[in-house]
PDB file of N, CA and C in Angstrom:
ATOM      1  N   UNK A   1     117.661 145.408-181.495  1.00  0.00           N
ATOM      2  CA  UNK A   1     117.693 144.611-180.303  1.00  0.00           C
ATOM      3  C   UNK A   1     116.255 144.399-179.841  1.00  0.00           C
ATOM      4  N   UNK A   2     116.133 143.262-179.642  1.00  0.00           N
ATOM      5  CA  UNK A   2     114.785 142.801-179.244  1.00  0.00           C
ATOM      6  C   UNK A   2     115.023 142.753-177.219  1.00  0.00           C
ATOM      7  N   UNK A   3     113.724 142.846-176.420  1.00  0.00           N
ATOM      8  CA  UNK A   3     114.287 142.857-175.044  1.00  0.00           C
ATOM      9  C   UNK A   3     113.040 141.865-174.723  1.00  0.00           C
ATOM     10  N   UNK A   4     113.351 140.784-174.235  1.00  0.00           N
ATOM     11  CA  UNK A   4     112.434 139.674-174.518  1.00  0.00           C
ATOM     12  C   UNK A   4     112.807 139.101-172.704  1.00  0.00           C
ATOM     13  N   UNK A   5     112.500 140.233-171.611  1.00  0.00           N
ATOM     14  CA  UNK A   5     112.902 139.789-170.064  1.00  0.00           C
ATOM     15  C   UNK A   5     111.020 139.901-169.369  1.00  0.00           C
ATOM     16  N   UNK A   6     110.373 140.121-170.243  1.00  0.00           N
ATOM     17  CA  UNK A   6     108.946 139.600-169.309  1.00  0.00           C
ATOM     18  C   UNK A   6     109.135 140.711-168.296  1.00  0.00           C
ATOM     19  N   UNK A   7     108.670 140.179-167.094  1.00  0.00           N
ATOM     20  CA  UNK A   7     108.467 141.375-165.964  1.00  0.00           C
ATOM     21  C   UNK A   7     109.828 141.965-165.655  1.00  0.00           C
ATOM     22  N   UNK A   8     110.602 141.520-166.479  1.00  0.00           N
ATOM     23  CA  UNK A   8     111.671 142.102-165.845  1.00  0.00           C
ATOM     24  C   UNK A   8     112.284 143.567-167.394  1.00  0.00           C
ATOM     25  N   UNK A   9     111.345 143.403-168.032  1.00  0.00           N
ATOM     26  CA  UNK A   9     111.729 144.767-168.994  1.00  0.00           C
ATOM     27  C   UNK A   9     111.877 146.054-168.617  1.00  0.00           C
ATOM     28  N   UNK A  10     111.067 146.438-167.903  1.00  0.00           N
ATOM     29  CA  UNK A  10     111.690 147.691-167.643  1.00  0.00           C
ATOM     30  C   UNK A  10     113.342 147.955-166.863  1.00  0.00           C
ATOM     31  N   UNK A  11     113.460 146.938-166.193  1.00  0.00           N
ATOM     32  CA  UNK A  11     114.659 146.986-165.591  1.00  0.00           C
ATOM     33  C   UNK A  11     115.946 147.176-166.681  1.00  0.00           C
ATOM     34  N   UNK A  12     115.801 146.159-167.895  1.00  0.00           N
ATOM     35  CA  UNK A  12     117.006 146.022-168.391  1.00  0.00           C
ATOM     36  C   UNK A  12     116.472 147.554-169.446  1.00  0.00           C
ATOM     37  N   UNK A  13     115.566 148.276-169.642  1.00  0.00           N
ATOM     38  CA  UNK A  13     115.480 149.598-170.415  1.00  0.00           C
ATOM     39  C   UNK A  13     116.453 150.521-169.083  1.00  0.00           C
ATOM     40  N   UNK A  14     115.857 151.034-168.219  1.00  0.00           N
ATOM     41  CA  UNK A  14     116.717 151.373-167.002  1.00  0.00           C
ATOM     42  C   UNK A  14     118.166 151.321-167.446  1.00  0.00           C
ATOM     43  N   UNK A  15     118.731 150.037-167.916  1.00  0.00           N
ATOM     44  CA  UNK A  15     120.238 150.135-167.765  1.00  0.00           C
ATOM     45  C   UNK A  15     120.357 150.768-169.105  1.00  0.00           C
ATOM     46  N   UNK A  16     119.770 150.764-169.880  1.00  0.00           N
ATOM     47  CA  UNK A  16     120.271 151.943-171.745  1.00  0.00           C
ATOM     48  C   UNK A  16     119.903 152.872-171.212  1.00  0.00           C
ATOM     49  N   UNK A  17     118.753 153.457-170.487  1.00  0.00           N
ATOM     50  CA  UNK A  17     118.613 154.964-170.282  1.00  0.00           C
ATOM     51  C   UNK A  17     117.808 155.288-169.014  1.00  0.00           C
ATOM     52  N   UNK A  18     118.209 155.575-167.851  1.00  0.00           N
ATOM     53  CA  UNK A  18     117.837 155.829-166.379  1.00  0.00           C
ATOM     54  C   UNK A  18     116.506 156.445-166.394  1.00  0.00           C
ATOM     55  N   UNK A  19     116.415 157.440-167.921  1.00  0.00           N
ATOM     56  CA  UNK A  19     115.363 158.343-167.928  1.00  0.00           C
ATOM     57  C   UNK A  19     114.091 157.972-168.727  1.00  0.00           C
ATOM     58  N   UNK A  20     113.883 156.844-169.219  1.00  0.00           N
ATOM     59  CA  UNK A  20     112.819 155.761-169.508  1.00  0.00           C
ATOM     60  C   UNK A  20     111.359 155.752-168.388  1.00  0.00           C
ATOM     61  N   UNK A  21     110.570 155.615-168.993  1.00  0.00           N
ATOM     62  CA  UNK A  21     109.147 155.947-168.153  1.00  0.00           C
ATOM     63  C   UNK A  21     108.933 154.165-167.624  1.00  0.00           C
ATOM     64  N   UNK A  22     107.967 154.133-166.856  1.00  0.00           N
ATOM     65  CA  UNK A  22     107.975 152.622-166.547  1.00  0.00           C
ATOM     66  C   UNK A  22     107.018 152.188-167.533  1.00  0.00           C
ATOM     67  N   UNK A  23     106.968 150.843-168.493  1.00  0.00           N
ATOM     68  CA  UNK A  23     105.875 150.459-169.366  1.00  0.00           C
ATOM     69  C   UNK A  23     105.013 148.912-168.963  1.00  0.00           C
ATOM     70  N   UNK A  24     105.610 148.519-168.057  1.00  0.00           N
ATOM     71  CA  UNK A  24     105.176 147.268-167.383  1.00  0.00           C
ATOM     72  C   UNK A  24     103.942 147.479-165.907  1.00  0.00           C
ATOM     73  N   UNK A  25     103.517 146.401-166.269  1.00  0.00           N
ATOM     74  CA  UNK A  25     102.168 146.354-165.355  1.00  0.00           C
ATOM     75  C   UNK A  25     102.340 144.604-165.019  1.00  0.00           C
ATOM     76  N   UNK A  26     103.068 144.552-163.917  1.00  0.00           N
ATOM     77  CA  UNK A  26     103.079 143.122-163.407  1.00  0.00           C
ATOM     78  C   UNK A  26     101.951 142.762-162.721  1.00  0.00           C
ATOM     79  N   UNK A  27     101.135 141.600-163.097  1.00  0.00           N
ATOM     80  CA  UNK A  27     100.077 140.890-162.360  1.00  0.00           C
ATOM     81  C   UNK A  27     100.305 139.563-162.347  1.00  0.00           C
ATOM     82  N   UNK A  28      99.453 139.022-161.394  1.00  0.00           N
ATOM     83  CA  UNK A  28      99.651 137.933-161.260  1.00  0.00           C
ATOM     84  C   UNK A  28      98.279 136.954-160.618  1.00  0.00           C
ATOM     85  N   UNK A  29      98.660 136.111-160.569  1.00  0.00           N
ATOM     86  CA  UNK A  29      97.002 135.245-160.119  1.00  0.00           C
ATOM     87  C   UNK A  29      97.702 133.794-159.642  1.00  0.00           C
ATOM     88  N   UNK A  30      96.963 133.698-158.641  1.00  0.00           N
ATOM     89  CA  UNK A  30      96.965 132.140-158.541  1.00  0.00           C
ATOM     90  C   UNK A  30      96.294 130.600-158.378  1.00  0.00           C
ATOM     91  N   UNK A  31      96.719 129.837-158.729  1.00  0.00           N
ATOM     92  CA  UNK A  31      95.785 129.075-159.777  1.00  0.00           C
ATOM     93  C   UNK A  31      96.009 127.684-158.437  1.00  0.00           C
ATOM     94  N   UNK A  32      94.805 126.721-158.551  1.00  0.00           N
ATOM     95  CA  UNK A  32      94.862 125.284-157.734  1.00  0.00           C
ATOM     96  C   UNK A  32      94.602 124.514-158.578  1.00  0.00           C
ATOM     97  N   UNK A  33      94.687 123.322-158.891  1.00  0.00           N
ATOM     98  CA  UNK A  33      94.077 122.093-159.759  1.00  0.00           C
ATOM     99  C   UNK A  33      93.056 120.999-158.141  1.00  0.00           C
ATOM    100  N   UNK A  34      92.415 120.790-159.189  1.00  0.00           N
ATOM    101  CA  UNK A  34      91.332 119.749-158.540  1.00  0.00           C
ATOM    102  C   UNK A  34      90.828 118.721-159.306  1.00  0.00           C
ATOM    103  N   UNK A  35      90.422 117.594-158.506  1.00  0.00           N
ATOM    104  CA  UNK A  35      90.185 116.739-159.626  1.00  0.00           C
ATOM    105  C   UNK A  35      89.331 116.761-160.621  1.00  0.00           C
ATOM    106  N   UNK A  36      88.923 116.434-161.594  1.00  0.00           N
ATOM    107  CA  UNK A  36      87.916 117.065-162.965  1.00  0.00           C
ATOM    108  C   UNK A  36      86.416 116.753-162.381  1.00  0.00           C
ATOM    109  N   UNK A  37      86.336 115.864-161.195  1.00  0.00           N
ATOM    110  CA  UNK A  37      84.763 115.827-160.430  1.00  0.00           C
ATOM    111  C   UNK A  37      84.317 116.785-159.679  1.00  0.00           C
ATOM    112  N   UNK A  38      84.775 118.114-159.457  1.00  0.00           N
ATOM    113  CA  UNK A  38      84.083 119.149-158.979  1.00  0.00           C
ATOM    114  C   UNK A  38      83.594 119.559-159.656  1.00  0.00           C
ATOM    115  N   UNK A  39      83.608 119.640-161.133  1.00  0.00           N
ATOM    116  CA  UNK A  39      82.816 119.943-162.289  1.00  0.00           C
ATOM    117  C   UNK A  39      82.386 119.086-163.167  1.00  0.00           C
ATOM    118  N   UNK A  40      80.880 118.984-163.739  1.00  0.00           N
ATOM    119  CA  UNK A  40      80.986 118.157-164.898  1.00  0.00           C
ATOM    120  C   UNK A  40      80.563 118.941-166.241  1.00  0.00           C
ATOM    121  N   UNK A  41      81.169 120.407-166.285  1.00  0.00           N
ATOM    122  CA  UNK A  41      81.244 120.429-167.724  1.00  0.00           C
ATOM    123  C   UNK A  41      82.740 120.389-168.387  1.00  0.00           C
ATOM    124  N   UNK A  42      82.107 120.816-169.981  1.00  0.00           N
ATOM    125  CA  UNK A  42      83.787 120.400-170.733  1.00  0.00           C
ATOM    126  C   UNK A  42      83.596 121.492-170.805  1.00  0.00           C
ATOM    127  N   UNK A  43      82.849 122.919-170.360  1.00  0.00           N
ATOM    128  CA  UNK A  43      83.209 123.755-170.789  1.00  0.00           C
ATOM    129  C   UNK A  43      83.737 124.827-169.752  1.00  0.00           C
ATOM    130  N   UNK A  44      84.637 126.525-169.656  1.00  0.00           N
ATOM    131  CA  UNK A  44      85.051 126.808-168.954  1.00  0.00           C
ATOM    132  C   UNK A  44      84.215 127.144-168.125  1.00  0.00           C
ATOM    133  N   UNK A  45      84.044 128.302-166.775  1.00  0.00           N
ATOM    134  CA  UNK A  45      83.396 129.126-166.422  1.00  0.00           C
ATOM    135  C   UNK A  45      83.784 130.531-165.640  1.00  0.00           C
ATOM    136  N   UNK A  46      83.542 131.711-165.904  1.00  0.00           N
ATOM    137  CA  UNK A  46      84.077 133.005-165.644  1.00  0.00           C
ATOM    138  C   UNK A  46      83.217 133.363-165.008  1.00  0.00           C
ATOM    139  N   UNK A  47      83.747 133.465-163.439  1.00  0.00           N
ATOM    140  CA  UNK A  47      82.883 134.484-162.348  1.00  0.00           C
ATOM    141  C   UNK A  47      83.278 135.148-161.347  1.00  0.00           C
ATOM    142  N   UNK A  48      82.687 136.079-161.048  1.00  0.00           N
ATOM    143  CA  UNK A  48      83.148 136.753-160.238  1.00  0.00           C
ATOM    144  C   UNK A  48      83.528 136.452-158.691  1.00  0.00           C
ATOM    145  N   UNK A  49      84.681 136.752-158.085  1.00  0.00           N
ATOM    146  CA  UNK A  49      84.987 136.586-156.819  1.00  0.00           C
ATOM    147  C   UNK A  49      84.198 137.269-155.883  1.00  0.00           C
ATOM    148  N   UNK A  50      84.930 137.078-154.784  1.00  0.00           N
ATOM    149  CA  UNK A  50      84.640 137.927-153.551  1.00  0.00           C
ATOM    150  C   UNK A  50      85.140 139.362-153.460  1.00  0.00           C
ATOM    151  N   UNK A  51      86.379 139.450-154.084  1.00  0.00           N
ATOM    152  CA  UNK A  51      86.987 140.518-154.131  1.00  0.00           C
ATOM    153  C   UNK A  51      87.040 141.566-155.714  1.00  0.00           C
ATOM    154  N   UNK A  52      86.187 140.956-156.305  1.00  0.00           N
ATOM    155  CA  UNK A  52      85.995 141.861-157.525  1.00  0.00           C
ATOM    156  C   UNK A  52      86.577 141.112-158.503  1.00  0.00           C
ATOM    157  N   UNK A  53      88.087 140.340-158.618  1.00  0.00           N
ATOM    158  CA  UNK A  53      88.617 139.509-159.094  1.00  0.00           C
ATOM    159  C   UNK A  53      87.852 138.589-159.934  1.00  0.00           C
ATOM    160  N   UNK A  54      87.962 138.359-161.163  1.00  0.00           N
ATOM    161  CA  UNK A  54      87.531 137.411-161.866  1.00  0.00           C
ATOM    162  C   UNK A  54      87.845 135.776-161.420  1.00  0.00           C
ATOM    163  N   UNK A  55      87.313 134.828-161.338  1.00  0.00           N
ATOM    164  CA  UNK A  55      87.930 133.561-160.806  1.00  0.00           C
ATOM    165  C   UNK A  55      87.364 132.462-162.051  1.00  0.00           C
ATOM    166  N   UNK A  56      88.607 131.815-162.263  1.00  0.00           N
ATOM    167  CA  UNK A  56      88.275 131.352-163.619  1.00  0.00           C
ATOM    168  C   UNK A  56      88.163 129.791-163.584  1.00  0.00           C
ATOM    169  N   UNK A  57      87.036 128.471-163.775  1.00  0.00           N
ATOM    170  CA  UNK A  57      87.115 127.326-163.881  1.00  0.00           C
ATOM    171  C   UNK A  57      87.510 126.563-165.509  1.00  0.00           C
ATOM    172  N   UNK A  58      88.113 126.203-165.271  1.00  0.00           N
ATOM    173  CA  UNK A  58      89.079 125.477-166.362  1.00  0.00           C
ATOM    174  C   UNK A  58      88.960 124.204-166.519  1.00  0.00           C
ATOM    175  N   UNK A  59      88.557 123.470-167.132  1.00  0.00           N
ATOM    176  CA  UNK A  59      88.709 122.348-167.216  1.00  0.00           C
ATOM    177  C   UNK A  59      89.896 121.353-168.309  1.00  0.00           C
ATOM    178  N   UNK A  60      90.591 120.930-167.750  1.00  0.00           N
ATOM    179  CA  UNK A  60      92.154 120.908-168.008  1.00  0.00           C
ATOM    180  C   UNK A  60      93.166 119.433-168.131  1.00  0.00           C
ATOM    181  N   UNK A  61      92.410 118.512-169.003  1.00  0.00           N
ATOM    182  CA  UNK A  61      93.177 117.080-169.041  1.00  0.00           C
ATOM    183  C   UNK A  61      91.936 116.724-168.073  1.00  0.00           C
ATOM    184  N   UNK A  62      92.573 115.605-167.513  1.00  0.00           N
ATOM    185  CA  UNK A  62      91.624 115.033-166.345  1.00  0.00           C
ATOM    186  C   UNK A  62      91.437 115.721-164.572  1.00  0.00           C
ATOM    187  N   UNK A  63      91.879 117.009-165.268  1.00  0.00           N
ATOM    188  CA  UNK A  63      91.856 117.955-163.848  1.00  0.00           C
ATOM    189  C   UNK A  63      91.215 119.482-163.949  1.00  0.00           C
ATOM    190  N   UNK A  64      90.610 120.006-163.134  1.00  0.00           N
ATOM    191  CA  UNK A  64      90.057 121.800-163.395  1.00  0.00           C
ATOM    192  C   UNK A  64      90.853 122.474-162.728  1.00  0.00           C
ATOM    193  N   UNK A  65      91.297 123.170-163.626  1.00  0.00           N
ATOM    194  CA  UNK A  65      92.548 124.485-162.782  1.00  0.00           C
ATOM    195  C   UNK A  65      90.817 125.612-162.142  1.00  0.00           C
ATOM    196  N   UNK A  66      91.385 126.224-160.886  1.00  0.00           N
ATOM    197  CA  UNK A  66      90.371 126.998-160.688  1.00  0.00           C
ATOM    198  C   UNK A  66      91.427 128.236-160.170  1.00  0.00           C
ATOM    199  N   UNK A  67      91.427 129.393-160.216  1.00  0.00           N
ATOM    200  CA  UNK A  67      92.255 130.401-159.785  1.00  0.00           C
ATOM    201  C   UNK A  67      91.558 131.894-160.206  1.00  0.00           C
ATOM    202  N   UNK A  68      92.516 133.074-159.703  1.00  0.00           N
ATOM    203  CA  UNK A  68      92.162 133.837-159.796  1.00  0.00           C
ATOM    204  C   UNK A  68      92.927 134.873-160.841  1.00  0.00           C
ATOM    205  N   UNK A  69      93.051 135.978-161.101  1.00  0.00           N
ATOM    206  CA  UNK A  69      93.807 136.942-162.076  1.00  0.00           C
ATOM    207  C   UNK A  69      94.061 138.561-161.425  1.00  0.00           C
ATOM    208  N   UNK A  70      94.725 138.770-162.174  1.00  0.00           N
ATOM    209  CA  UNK A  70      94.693 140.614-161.595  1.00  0.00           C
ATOM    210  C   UNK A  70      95.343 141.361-160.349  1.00  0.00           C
ATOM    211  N   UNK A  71      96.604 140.171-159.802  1.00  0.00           N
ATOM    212  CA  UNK A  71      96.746 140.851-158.527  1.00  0.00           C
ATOM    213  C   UNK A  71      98.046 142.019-159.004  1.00  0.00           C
ATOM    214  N   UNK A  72      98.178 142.733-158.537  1.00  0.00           N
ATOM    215  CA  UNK A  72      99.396 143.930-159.128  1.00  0.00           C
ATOM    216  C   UNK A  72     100.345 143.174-158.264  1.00  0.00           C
ATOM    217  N   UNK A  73     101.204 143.874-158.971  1.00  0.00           N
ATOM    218  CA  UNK A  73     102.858 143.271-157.977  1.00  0.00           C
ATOM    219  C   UNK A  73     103.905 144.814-158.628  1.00  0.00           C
ATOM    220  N   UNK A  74     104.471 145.659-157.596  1.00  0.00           N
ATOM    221  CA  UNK A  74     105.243 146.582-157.878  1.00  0.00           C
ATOM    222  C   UNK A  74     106.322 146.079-158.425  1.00  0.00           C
ATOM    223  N   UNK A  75     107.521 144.794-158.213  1.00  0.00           N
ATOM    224  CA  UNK A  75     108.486 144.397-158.455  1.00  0.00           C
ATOM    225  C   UNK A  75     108.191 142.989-159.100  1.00  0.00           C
ATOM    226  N   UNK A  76     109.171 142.063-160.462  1.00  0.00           N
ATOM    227  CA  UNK A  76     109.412 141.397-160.450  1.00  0.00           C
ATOM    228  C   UNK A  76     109.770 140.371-159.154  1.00  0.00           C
ATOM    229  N   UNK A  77     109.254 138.829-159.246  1.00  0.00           N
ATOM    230  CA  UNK A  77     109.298 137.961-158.061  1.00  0.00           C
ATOM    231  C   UNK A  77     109.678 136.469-159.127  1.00  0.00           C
ATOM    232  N   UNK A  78     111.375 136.326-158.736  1.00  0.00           N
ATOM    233  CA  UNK A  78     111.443 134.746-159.007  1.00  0.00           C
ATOM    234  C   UNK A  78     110.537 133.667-158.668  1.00  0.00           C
ATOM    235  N   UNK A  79     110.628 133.814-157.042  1.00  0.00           N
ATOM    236  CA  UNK A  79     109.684 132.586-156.599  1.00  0.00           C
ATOM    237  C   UNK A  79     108.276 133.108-156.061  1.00  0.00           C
ATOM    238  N   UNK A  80     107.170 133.083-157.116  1.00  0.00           N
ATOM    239  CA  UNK A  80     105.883 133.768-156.430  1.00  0.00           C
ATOM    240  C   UNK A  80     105.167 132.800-155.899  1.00  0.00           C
ATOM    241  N   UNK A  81     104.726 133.091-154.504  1.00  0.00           N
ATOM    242  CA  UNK A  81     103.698 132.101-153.777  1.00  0.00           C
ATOM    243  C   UNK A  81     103.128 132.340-153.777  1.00  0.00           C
ATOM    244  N   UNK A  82     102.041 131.270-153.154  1.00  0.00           N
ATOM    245  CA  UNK A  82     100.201 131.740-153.174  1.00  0.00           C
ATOM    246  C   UNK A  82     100.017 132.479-151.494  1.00  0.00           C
ATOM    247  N   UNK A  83      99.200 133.550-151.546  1.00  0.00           N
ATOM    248  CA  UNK A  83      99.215 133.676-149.693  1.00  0.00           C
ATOM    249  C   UNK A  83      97.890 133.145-149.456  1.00  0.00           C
ATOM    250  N   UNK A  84      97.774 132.828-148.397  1.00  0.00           N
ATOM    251  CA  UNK A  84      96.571 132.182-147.468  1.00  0.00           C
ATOM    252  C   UNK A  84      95.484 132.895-147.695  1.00  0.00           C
ATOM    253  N   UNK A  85      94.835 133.909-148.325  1.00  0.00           N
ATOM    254  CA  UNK A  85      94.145 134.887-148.494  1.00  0.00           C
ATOM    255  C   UNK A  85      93.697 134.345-149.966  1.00  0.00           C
ATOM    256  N   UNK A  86      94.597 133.873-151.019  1.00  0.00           N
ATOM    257  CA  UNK A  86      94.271 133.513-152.095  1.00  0.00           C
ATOM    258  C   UNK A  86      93.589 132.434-151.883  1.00  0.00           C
ATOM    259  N   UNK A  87      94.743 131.700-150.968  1.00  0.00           N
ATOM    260  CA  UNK A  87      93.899 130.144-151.404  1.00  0.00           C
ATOM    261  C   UNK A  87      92.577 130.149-151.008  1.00  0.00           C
ATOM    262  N   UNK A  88      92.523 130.692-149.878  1.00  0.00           N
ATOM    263  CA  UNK A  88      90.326 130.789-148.880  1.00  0.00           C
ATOM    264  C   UNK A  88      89.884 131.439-149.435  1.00  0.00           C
ATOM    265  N   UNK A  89      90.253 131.983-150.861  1.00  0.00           N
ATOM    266  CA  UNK A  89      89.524 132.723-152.023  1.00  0.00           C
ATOM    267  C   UNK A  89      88.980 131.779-152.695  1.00  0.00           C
ATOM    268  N   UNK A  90      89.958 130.877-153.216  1.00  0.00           N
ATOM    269  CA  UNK A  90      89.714 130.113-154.304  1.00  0.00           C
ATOM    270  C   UNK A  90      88.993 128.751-154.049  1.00  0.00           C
ATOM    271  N   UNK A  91      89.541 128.294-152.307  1.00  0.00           N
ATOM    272  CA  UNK A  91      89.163 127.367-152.065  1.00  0.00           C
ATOM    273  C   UNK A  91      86.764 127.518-151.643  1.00  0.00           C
TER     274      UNK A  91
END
């Protein structure tokens, strides 16, 4: 049996055996697009945030994803939002 549930693996190990260690490390980051004129290279760029966080420029079709990486999350989240803290990060 293959267990192919993403952040949600440890949960479905839990239901074969209660006594399973946890093996998941949920993170998460969140990402903005902008138009491709805030930058004019074709190439990426990796730097450091405010908060230690890596913040990554992308340049992406005719648009630059710019976002961040690394936030922990204790639980799986269907619908993950950005909080106001991210975005005046990124923005």
């Amino acid at each position: 049996m293959v267990n192919c549930t993403g952040a949600w693996a440890d949960q479905i190990r839990l239901k074969d055996d209660k006594n399973v260690s946890k093996r998941i490390c949920i993170v998460g980051g969140a990402h903005l697009t902008y138009d491709a004129q805030i930058s004019n290279s074709k190439f990426g760029l990796c730097l450091p945030s405010k908060d230690g966080r890596i913040m990554l420029v992308v340049p992406w079709l005719d648009r630059v994803i710019v976002g961040t990486t690394e936030r922990k999350f204790e639980e799986p989240t269907e619908n993950p939002t950005i909080s106001t803290d991210e975005r005046n990060l990124i923005q």
